[in-house]
Protein backbone atom coordinates (compact mmCIF):
# COMPACT_ATOMS: atom_id res chain seq x y z
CA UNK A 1 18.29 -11.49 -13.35
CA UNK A 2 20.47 -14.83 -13.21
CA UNK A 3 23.79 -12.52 -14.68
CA UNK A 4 23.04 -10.42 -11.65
CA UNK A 5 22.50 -12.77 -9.28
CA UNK A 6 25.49 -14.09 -10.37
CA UNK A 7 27.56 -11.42 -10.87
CA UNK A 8 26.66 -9.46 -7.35
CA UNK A 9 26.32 -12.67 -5.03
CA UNK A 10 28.75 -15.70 -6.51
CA UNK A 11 25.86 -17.72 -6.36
CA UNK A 12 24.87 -19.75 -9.38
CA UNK A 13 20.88 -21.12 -9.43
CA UNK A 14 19.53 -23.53 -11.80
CA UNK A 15 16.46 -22.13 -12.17
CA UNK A 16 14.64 -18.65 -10.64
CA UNK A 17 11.13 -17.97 -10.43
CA UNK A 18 9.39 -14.67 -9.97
CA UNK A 19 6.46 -13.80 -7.89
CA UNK A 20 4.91 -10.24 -6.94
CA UNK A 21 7.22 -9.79 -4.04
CA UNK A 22 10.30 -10.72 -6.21
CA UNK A 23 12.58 -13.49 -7.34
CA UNK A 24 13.44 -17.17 -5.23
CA UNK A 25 15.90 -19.55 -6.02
CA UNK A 26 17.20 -22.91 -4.45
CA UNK A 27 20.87 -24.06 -4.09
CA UNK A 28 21.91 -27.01 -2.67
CA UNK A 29 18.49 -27.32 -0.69
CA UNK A 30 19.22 -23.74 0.61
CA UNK A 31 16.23 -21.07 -0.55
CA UNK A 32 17.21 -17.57 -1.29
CA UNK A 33 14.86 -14.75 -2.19
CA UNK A 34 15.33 -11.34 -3.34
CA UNK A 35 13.02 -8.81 -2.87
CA UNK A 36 12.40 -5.53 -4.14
CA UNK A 37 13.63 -2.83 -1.39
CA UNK A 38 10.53 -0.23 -1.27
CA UNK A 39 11.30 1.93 1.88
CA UNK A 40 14.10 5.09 2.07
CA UNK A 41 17.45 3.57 1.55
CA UNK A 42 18.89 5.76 4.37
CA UNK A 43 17.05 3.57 6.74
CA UNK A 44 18.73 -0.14 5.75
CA UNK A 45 21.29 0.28 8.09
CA UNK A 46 19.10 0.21 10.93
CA UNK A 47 16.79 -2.63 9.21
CA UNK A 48 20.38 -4.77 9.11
CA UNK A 49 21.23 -4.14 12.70
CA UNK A 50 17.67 -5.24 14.16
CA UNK A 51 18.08 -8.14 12.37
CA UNK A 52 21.46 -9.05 13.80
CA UNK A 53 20.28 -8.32 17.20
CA UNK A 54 17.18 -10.83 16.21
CA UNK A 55 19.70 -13.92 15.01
CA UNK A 56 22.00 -12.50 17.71
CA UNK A 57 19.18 -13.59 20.68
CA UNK A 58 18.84 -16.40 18.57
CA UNK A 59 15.34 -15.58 17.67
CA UNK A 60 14.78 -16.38 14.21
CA UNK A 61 14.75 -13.71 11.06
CA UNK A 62 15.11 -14.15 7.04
CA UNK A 63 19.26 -13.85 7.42
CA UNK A 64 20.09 -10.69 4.67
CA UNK A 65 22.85 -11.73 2.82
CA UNK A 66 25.94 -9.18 1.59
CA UNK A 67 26.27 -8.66 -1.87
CA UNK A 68 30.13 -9.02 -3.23
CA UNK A 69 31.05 -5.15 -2.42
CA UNK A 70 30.27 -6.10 1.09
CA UNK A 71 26.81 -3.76 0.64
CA UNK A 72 22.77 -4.49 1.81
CA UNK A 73 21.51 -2.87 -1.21
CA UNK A 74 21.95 -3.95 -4.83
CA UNK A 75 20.78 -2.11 -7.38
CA UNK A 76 19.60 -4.12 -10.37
CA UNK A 77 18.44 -2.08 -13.65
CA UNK A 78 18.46 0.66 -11.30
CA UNK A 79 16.56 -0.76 -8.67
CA UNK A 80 17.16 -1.82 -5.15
CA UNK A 81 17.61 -5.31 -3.62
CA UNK A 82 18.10 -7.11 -0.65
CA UNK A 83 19.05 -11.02 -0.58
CA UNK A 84 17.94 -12.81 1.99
CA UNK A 85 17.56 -16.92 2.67
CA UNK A 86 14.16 -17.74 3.32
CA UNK A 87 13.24 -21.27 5.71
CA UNK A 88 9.85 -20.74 5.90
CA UNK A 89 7.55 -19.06 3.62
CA UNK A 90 3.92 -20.42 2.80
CA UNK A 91 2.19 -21.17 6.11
CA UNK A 92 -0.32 -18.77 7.82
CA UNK A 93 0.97 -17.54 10.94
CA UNK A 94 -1.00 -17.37 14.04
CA UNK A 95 -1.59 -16.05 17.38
CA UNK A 96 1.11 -17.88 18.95
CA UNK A 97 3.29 -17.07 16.18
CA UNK A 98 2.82 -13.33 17.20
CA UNK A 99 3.72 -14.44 20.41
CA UNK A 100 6.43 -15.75 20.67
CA UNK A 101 8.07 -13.36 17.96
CA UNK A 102 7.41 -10.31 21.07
CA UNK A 103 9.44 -12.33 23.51
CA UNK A 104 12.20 -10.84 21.50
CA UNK A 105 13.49 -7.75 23.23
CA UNK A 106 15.04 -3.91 22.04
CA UNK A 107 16.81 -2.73 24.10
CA UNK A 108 16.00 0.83 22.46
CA UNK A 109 15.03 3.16 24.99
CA UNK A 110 12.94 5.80 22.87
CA UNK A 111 9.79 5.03 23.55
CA UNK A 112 6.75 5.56 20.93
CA UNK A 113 4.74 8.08 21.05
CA UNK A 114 1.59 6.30 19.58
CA UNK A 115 -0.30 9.44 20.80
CA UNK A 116 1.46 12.00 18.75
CA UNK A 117 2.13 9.65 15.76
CA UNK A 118 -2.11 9.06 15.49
CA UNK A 119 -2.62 12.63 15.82
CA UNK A 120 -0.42 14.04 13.08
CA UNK A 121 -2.02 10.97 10.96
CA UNK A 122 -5.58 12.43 11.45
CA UNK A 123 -4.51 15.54 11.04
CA UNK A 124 -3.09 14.76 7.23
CA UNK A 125 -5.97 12.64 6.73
CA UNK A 126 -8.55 14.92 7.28
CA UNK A 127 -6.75 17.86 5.09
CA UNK A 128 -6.53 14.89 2.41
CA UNK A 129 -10.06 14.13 2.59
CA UNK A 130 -11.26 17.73 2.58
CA UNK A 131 -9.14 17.84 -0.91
CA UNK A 132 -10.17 14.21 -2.63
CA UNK A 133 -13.48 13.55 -0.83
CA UNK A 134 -16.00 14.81 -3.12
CA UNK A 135 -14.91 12.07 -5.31
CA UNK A 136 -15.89 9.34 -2.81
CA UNK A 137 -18.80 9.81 -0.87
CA UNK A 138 -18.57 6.13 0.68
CA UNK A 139 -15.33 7.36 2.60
CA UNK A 140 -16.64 10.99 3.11
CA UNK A 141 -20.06 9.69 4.95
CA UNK A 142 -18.10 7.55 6.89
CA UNK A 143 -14.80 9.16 7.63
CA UNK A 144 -16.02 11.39 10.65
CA UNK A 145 -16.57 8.32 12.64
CA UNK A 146 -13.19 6.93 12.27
CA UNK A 147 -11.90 10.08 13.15
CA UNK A 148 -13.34 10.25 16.00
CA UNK A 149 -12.39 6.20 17.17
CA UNK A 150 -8.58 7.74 15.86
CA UNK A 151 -9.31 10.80 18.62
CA UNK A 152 -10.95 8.46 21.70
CA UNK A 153 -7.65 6.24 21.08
CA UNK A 154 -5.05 9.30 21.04
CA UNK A 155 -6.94 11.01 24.31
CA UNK A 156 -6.39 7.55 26.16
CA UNK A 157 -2.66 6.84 24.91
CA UNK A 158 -2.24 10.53 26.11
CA UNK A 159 -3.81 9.89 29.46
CA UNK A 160 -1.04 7.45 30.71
CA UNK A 161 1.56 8.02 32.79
CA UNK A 162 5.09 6.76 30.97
CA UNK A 163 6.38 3.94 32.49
CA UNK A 164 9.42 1.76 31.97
CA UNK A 165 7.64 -1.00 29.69
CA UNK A 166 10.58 -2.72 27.59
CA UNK A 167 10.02 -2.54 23.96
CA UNK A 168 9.81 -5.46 21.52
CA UNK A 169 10.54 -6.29 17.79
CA UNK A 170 7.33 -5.92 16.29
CA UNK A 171 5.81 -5.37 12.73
CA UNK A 172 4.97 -2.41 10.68
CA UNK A 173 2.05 -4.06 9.42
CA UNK A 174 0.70 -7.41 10.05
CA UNK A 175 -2.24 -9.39 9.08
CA UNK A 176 -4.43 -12.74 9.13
CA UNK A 177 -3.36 -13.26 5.48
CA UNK A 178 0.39 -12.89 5.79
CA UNK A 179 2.68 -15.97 5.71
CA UNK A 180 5.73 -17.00 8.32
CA UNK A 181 7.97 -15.38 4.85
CA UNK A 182 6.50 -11.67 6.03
CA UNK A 183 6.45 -12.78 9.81
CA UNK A 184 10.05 -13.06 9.96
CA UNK A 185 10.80 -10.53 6.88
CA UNK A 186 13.85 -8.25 8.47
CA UNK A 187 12.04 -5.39 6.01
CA UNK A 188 8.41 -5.51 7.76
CA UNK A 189 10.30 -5.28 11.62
CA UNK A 190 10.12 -2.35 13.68
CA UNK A 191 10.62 -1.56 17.77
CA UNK A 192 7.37 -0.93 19.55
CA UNK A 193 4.95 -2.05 22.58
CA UNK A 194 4.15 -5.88 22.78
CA UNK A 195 0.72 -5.07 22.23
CA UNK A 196 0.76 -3.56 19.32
CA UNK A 197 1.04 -6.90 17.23
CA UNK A 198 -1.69 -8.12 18.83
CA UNK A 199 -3.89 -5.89 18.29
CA UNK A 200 -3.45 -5.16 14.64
CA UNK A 201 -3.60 -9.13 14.11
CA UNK A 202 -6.88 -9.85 15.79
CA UNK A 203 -8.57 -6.56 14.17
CA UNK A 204 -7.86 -7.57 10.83
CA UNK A 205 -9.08 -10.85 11.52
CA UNK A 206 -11.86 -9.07 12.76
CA UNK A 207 -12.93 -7.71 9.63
CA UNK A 208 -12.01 -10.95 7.89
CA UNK A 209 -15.42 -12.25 9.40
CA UNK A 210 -13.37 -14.26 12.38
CA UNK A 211 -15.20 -14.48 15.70
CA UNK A 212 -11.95 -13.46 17.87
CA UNK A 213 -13.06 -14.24 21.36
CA UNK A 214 -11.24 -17.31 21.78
CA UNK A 215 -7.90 -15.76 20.89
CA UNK A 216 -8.51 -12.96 23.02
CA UNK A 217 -9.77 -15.06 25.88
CA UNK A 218 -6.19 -17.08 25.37
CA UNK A 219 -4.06 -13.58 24.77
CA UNK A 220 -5.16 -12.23 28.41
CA UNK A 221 -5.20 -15.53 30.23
CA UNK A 222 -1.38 -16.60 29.08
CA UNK A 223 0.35 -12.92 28.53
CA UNK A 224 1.44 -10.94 31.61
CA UNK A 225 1.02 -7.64 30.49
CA UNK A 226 1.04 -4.53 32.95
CA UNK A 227 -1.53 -1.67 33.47
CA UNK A 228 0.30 0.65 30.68
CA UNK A 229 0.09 -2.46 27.96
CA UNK A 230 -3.45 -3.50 28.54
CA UNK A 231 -4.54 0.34 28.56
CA UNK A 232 -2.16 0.70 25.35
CA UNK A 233 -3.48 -2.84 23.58
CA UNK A 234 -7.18 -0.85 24.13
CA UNK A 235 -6.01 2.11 22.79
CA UNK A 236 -4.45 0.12 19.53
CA UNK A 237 -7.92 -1.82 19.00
CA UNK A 238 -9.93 1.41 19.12
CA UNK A 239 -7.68 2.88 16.88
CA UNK A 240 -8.88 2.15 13.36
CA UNK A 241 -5.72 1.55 10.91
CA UNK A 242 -8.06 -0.90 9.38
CA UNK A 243 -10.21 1.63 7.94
CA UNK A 244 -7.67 4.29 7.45
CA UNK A 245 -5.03 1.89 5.26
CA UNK A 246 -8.06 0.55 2.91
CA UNK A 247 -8.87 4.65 2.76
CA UNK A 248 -5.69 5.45 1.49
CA UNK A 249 -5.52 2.84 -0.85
CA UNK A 250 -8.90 3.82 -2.20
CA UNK A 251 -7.67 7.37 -2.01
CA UNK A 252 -4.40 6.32 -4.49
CA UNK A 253 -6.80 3.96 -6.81
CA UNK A 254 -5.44 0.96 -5.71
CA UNK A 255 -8.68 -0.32 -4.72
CA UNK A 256 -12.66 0.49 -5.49
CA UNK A 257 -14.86 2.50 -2.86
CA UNK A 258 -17.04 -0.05 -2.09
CA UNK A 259 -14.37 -2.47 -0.90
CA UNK A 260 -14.81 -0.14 2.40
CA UNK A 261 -18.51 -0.93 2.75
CA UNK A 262 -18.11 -4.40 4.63
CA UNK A 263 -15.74 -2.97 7.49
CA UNK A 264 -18.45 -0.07 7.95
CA UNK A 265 -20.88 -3.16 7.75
CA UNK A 266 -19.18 -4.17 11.29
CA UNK A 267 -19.14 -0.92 12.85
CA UNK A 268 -21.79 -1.69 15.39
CA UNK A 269 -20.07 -5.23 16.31
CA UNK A 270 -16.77 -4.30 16.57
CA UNK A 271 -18.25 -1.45 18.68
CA UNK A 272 -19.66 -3.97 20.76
CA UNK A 273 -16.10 -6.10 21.14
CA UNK A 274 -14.53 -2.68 21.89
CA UNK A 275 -17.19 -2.18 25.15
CA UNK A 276 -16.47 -5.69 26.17
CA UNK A 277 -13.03 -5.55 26.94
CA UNK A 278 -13.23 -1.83 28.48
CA UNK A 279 -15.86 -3.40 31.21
CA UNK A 280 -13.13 -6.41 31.22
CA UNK A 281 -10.62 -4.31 32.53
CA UNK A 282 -12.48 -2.69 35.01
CA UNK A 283 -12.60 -5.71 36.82
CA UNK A 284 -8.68 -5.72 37.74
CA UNK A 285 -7.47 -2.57 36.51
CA UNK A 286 -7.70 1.32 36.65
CA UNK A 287 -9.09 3.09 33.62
CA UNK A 288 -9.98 6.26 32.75
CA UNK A 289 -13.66 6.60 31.80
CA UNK A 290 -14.83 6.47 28.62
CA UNK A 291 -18.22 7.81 27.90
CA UNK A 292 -19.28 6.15 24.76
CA UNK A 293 -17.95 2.62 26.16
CA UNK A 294 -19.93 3.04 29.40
CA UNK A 295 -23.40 2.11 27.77
């Protein structure tokens, strides 16, 4: 890896050091890490613009650096890499983390469809599970339900009016375990709703066993949001990518059956978070009625 890193950047470490996510090196107290690139190489391009308009609003992102042929990708032993320098890396992000990173606007104007997207996800999930579920009856007693939080989440994204929300650099994925290296990882960013961070942060610490009410308490008493977003950060907590990412890693044998058991263990109490901040928002705002949320 050091020939390579030599050969295809003109930089010359000491030392390198490998972890799961790939290699890190430090010269001259600057720290460089290259990662393995996992997603479809047709879409780097775009990865490597967002993150120039990032740096370029001076909002911070892992700079990618150029190889020598002037090219995102290098391909090492027939693999692809991306070099990047790295400031920070081992601290736990938090709320306010989140926060501030959705102050950064995209000025994309092709709005998500979260609607759409959710229902041809159910859709393959439920062929899948019709296929692969007689070999895991944890997921198949349990799967229905999820559905069916996946379908009360799609009918209320669907019942909205579009309105001229501006987007935000957000995450594909985000979580209470990740680190400030994949909060500001160019590869994990994607254009979507300010909500949508959120909401897949405070679910997964959620099911982590963290009592959330203080960070949600803060989230709607310092974030403006509109009617659409609060309706559309509802929608995103119903929704349960939660269960249906530990399901498909079940489903590829990355993980054991029973690893589901303790989010269907807080069915009942996330349930119960769900109904609190539906009768929240009827306070201030219109929302269409939701039968299961009304009791």
């Amino acid at each position: 890896m050091k020939n390579a890193i030599n050969y295809y950047y003109n930089l010359y470490p000491n030392n390198i050091h490998q972890t799961e996510k790939g290699y890190y090196f430090s010269i001259n107290q600057t720290r460089y890490f290259l990662l393995k690139y996992l997603d479809e190489p047709k879409e780097i391009q775009k990865i490597y613009n967002m993150h120039l308009n990032l740096l370029n609003q001076k909002f911070y992102i892992h700079p990618i650096i150029l190889n020598t042929k002037n090219q995102i990708l290098t391909y090492i032993n027939n693999e692809p890499y991306i070099l990047m320098i790295t400031i920070y890396y081992e601290n736990k992000i938090s709320i306010n983390d989140i926060i501030n990173f959705t102050n950064a606007i995209s000025y994309e104007n092709n709005l998500p469809n979260w609607g759409e997207l959710w229902a041809q996800k159910n859709d393959y999930l439920e062929y899948q599970i019709s296929m692969l579920g007689q070999n895991h009856p944890i997921i198949r007693e349990s799967f229905s339900y999820y559905i069916g939080l996946g379908e009360t989440a799609i009918q209320l994204v669907n019942s909205l009016e579009k309105t001229n929300d501006f987007l935000v650099y957000s995450h594909k994925r985000i979580n209470i375990n990740d680190t400030q290296f994949d909060l500001y990882n160019p590869l994990n960013i994607t254009v979507d709703y300010k909500v949508r961070d959120v909401a897949e942060f405070l679910k997964s610490q959620f099911f982590s066993g963290k009592d959330i009410d203080k960070e949600l308490n803060y989230y709607f008493n310092n974030i403006k949001l509109s009617t659409h977003e609060y309706l559309l950060f509802l929608a995103r907590m119903i929704y349960p990518t939660y269960y249906f990412d530990l399901y498909e890693e079940i489903i590829t044998n990355r993980k054991k059956d029973e690893d589901i058991e303790k989010i269907i263990a807080k069915a009942n109490d996330f349930e119960q978070l769900i109904k609190k901040i539906y009768k929240y928002y009827k306070m201030f705002i219109p929302i269409p009625n939701i039968e299961w949320l009304e009791s």
